[in-house]
N, C-alpha and C. Protein backbone atom coordinates (compact mmCIF):
# COMPACT_ATOMS: atom_id res chain seq x y z
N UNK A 1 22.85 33.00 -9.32
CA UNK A 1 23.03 31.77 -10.07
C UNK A 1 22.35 31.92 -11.42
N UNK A 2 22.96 31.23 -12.33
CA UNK A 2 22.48 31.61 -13.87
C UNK A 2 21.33 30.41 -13.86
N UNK A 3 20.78 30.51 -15.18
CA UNK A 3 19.96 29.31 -15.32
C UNK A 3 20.69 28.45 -15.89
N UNK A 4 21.56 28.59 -16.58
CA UNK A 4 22.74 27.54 -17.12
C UNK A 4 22.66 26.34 -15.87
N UNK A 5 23.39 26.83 -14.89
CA UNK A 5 23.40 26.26 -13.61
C UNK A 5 22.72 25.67 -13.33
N UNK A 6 21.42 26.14 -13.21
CA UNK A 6 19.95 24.96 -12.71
C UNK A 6 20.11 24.26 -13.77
N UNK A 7 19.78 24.27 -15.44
CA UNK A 7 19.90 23.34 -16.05
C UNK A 7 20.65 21.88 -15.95
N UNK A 8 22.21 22.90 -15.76
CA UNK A 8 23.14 21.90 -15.17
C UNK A 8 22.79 20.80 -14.13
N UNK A 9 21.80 21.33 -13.35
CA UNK A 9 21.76 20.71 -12.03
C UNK A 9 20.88 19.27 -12.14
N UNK A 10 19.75 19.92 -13.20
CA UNK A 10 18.56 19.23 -13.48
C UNK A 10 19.40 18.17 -14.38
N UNK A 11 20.24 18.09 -15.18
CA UNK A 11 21.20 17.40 -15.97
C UNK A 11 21.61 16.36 -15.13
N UNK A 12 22.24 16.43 -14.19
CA UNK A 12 23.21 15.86 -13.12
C UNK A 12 22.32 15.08 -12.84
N UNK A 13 21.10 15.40 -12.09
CA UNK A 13 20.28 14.31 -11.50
C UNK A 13 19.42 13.72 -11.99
N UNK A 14 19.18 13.80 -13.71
CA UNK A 14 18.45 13.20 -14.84
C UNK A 14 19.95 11.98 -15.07
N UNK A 15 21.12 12.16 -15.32
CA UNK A 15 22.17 11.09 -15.24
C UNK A 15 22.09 10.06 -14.18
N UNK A 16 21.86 11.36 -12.93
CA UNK A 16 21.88 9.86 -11.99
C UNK A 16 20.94 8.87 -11.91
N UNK A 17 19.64 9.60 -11.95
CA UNK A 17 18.54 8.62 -12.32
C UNK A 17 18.17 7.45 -12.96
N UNK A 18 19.30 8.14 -14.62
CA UNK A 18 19.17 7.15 -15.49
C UNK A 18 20.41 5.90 -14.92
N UNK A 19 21.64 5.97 -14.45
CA UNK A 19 22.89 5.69 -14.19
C UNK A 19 22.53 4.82 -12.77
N UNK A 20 21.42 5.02 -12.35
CA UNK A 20 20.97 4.08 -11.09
C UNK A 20 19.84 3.18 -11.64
N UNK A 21 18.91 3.29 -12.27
CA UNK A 21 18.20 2.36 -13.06
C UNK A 21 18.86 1.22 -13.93
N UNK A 22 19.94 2.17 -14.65
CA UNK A 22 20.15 0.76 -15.69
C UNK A 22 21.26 -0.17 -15.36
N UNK A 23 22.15 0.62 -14.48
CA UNK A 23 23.09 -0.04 -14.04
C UNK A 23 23.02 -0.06 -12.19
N UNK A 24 21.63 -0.49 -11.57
CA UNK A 24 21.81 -0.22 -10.29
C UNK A 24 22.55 -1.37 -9.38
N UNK A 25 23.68 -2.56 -10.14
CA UNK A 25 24.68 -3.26 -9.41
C UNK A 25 26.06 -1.80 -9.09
N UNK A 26 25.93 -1.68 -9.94
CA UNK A 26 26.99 -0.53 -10.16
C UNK A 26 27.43 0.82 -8.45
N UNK A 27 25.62 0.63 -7.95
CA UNK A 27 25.81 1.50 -7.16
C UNK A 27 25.82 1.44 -5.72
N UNK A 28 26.71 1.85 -4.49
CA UNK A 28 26.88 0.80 -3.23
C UNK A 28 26.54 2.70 -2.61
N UNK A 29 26.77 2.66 -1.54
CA UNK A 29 26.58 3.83 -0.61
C UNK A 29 28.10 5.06 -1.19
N UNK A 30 29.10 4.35 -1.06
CA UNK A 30 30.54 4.81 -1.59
C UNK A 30 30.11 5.65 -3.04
N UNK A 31 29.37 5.10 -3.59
CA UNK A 31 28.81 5.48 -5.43
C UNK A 31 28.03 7.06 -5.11
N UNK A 32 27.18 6.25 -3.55
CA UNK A 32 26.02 7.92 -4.20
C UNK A 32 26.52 8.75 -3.22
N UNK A 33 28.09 8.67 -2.03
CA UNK A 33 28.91 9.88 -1.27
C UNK A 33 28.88 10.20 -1.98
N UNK A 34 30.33 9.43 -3.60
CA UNK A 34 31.16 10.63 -4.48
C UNK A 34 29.87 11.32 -4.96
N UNK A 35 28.83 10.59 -5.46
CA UNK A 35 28.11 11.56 -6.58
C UNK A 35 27.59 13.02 -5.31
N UNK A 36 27.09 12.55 -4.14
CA UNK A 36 26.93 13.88 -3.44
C UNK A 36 28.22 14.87 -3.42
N UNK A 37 29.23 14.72 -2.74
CA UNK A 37 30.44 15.22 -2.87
C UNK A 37 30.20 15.60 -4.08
N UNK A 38 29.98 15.21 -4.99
CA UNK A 38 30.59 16.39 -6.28
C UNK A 38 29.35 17.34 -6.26
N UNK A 39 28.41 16.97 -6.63
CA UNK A 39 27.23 17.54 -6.67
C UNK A 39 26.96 18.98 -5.65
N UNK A 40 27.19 18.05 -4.54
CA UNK A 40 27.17 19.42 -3.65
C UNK A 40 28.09 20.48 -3.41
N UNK A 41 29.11 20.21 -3.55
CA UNK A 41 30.55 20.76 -3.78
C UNK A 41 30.36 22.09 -4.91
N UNK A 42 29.79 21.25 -5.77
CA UNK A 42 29.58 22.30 -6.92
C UNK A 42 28.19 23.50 -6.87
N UNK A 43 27.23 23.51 -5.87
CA UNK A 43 26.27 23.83 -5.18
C UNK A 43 26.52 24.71 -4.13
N UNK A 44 27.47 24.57 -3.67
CA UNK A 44 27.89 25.52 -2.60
C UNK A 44 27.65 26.81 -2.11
N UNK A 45 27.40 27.50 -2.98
CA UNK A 45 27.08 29.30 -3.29
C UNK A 45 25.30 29.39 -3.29
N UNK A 46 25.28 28.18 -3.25
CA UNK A 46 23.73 28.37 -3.98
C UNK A 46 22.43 28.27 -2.30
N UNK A 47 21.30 28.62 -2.43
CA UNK A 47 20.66 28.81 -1.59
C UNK A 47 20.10 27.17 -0.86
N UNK A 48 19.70 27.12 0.06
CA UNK A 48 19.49 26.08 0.93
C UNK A 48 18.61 24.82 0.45
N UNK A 49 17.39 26.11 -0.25
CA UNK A 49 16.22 24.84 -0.98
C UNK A 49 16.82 24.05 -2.02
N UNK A 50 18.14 24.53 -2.93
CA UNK A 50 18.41 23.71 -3.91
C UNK A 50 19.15 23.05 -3.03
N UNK A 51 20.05 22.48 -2.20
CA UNK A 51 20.56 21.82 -1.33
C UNK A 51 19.40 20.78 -0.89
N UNK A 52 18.19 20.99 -0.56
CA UNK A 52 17.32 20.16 -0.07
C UNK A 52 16.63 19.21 -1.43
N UNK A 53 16.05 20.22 -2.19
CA UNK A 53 15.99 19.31 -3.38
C UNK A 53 16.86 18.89 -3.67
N UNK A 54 18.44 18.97 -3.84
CA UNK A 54 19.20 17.60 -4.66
C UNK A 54 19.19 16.23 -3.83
N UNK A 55 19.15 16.42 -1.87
CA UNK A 55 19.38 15.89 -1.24
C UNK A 55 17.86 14.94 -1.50
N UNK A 56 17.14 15.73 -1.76
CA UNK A 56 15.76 14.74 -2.06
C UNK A 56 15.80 13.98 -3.33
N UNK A 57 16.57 14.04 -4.51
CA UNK A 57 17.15 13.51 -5.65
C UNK A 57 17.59 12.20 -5.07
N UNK A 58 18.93 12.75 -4.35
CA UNK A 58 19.32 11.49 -3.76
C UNK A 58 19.05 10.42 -3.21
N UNK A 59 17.99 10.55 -2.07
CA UNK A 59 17.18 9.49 -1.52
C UNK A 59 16.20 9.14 -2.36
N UNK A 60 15.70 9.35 -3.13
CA UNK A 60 14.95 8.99 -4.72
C UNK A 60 15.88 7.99 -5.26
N UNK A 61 16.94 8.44 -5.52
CA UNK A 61 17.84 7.64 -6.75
C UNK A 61 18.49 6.25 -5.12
N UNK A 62 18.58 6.15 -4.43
CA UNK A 62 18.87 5.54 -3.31
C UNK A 62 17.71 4.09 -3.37
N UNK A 63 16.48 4.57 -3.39
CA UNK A 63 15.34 4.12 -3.34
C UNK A 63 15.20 3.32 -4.73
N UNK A 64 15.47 3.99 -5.75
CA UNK A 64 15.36 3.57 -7.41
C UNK A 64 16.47 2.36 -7.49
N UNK A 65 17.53 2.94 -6.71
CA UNK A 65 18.26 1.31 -6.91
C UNK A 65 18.31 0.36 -5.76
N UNK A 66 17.50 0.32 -4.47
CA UNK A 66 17.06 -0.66 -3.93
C UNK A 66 16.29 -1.44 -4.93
N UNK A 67 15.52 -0.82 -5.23
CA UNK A 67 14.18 -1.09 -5.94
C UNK A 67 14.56 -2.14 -7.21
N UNK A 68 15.43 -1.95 -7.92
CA UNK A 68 16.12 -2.73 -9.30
C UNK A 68 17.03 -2.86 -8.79
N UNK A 69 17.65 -3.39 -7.78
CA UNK A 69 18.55 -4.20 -7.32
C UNK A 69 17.86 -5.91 -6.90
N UNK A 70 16.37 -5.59 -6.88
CA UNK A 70 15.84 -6.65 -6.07
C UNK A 70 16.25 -7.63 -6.96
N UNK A 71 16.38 -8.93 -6.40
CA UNK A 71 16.07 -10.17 -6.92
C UNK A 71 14.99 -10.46 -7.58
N UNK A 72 13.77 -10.03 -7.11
CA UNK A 72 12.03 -10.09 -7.48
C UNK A 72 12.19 -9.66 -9.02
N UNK A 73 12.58 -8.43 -8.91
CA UNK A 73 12.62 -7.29 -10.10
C UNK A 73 13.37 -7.83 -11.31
N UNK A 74 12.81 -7.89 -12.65
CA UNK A 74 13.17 -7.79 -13.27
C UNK A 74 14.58 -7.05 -13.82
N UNK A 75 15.94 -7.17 -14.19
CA UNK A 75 16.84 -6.34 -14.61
C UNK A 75 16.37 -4.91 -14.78
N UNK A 76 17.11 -4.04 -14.56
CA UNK A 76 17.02 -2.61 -15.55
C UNK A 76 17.24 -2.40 -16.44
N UNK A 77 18.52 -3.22 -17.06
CA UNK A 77 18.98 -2.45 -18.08
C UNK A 77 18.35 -3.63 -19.53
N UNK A 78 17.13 -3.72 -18.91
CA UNK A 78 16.17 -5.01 -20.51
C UNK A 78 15.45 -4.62 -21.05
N UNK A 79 16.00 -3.27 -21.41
CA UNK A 79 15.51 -2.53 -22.53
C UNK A 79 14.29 -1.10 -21.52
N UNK A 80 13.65 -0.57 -23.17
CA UNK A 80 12.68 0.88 -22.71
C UNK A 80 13.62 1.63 -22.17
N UNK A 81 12.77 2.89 -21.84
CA UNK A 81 13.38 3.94 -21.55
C UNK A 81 13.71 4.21 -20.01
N UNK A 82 14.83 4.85 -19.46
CA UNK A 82 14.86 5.16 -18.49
C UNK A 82 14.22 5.90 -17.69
N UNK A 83 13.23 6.46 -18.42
CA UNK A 83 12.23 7.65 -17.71
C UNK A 83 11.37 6.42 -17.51
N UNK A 84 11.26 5.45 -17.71
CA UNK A 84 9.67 4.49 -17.50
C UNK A 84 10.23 3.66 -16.59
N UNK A 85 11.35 3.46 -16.33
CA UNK A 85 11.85 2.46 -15.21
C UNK A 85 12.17 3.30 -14.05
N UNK A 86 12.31 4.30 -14.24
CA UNK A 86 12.00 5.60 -12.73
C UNK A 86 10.44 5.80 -12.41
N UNK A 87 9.67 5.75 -13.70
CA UNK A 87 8.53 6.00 -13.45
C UNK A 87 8.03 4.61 -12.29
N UNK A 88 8.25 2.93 -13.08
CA UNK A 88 7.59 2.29 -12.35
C UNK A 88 8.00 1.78 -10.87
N UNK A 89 9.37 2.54 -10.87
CA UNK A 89 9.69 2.24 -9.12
C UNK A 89 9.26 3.34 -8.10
N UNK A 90 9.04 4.42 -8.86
CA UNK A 90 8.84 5.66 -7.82
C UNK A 90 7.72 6.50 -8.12
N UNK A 91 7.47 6.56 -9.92
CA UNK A 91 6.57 7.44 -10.28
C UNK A 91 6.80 9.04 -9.69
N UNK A 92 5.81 9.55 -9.86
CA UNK A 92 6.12 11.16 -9.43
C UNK A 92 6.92 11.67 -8.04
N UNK A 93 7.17 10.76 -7.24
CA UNK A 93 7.80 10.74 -6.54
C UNK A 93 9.71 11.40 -6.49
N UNK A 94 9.89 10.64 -7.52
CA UNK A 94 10.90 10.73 -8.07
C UNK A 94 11.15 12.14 -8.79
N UNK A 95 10.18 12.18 -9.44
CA UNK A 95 10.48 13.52 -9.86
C UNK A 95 9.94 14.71 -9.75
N UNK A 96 9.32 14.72 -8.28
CA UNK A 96 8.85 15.85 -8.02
C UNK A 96 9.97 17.25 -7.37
N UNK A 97 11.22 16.18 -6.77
CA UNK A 97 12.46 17.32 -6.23
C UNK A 97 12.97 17.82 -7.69
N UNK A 98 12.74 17.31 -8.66
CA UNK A 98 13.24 17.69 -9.92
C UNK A 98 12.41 19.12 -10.39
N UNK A 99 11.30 19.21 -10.04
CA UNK A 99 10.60 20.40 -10.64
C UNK A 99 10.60 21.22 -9.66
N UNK A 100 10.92 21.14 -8.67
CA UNK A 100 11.36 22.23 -7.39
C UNK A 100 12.79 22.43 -8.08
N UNK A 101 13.52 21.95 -8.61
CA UNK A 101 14.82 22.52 -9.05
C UNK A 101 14.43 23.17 -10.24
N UNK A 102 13.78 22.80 -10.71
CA UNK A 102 13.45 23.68 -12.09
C UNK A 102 12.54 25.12 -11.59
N UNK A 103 11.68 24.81 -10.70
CA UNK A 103 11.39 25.83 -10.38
C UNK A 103 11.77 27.04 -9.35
N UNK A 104 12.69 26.32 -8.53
CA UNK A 104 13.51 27.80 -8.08
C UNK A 104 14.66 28.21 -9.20
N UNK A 105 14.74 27.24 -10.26
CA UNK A 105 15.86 27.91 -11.66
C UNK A 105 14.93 29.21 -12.09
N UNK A 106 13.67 28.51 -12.45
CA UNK A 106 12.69 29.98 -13.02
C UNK A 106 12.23 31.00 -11.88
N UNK A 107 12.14 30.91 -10.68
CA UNK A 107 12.36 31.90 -10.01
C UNK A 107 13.49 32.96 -10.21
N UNK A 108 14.78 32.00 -9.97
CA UNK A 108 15.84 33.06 -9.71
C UNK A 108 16.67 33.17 -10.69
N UNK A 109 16.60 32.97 -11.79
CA UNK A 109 17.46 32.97 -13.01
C UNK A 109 16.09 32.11 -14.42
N UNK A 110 15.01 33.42 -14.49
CA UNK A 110 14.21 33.29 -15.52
C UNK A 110 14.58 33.19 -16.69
N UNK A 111 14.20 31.88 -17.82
CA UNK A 111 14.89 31.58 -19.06
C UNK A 111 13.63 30.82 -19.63
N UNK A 112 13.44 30.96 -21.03
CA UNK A 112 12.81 30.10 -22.00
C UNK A 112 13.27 28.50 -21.35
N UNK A 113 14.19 28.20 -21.24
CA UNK A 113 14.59 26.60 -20.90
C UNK A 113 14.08 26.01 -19.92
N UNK A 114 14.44 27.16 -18.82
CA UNK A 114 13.52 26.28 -17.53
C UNK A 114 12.23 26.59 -17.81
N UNK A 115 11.63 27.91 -18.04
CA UNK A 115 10.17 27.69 -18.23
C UNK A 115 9.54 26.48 -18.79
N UNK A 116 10.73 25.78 -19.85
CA UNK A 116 9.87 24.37 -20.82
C UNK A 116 10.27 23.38 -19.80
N UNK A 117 11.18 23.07 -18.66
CA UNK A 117 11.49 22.48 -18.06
C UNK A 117 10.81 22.24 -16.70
N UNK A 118 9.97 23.58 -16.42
CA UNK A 118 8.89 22.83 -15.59
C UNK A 118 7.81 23.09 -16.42
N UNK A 119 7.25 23.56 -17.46
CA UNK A 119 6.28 22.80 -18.32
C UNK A 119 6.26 21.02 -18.19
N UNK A 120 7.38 20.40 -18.42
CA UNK A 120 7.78 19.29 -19.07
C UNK A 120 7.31 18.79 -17.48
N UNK A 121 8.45 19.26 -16.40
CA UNK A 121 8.30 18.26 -15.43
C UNK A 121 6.90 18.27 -14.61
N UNK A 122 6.51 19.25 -14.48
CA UNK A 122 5.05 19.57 -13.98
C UNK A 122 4.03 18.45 -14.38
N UNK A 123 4.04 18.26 -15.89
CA UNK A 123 3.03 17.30 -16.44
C UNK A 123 3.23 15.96 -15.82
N UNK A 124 4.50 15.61 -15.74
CA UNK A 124 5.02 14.09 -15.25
C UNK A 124 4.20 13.96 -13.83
N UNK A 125 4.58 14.94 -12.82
CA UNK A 125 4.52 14.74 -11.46
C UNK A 125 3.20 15.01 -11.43
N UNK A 126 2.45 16.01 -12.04
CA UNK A 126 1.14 16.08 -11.74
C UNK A 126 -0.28 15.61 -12.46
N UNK A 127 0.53 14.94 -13.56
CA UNK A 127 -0.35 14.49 -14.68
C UNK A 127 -1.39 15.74 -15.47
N UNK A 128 -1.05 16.51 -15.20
CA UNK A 128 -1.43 18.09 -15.66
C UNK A 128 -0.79 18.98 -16.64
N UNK A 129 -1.29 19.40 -17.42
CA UNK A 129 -0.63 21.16 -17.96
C UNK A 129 -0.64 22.02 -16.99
N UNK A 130 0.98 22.53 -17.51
CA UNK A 130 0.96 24.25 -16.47
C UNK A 130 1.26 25.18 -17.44
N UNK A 131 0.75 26.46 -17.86
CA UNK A 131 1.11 26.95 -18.44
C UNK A 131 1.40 26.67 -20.04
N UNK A 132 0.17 25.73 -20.26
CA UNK A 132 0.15 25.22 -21.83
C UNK A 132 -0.05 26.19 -22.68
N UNK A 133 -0.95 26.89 -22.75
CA UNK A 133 -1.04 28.00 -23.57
C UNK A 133 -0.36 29.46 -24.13
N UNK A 134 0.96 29.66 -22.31
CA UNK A 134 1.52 30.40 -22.72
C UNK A 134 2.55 30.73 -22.98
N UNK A 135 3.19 31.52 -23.66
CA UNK A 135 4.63 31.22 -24.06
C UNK A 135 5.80 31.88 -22.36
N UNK A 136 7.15 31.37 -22.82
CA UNK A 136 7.98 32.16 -21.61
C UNK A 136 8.13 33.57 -21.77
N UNK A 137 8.05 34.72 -22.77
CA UNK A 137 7.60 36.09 -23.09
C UNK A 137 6.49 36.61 -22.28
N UNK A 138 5.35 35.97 -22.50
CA UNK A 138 4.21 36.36 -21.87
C UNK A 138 3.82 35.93 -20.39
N UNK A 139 4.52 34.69 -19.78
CA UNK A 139 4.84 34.78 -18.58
C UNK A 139 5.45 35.37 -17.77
N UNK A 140 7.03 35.89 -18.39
CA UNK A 140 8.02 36.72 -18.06
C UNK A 140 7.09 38.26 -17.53
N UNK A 141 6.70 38.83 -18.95
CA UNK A 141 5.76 39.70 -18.49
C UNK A 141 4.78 40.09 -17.61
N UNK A 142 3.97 39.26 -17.40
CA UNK A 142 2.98 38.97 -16.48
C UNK A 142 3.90 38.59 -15.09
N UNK A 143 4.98 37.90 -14.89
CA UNK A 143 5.41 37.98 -13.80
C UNK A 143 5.72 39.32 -13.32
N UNK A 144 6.58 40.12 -14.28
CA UNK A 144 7.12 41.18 -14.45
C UNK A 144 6.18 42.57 -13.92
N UNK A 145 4.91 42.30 -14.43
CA UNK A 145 4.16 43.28 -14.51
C UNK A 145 3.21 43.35 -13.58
């Protein structure tokens, strides 16, 4: 699998995230089959753990629009960003199957992109730097070596 692919993947379930937050009337059980069906469909070739992480995406984004579906809850879509309205229903929760996808991308199809992509997601879920100081060259290497 290329890293294109993981990118792709990490893409898909950054849409749904956002696509269940702002519009979570929009989404019934029928909404998040097709989105599995496609998702997984297109996954097929690929190894088991990314199958488990998207499936953990899913019950995340499942959860995200119980959550802003409530009556209690304020709307989703009343403005800010969609990363802060995932943040306050799930917080790292949410996006911790996301950096397991990024990180079996940099396992098995090593790239500058995913390396910044679990840079990026790492900090969210763990409130931490990983690898702040070094570039994807000198990691590559050091993995390498």
């Amino acid at each position: 699998m290329t890293a294109g692919r993981y990118l792709g993947l990490l893409g898909v379930v950054d849409e749904l995230y956002r696509a269940v937050v702002t519009r979570p009337e929009a989404w019934n059980e029928q909404a998040f089959a097709d989105w599995a069906g496609d998702a997984l469909a297109d996954v097929a070739d690929l190894p088991r753990p990314v199958h488990r992480e998207l499936r953990r995406c899913l019950q995340a984004a499942r959860k995200l629009q119980a959550f802003w579906s409530s009556p209690q809850i304020a709307p989703a879509g009343d403005g800010g960003d969609w990363r802060s309205l995932v943040d306050i229903a799930l917080g790292a929760r949410a996006w911790r199957p996301t950096l397991e996808l990024a990180r079996l991308g940099l396992e098995n199809a090593p790239s500058p992109e995913l390396f910044a992509e679990v840079k990026k997601r790492f900090r969210v879920v763990y409130s931490e730097r990983w690898m702040e100081d070094v570039d994807f060259a000198t990691w590559l290497a050091d993995r390498e070596g």
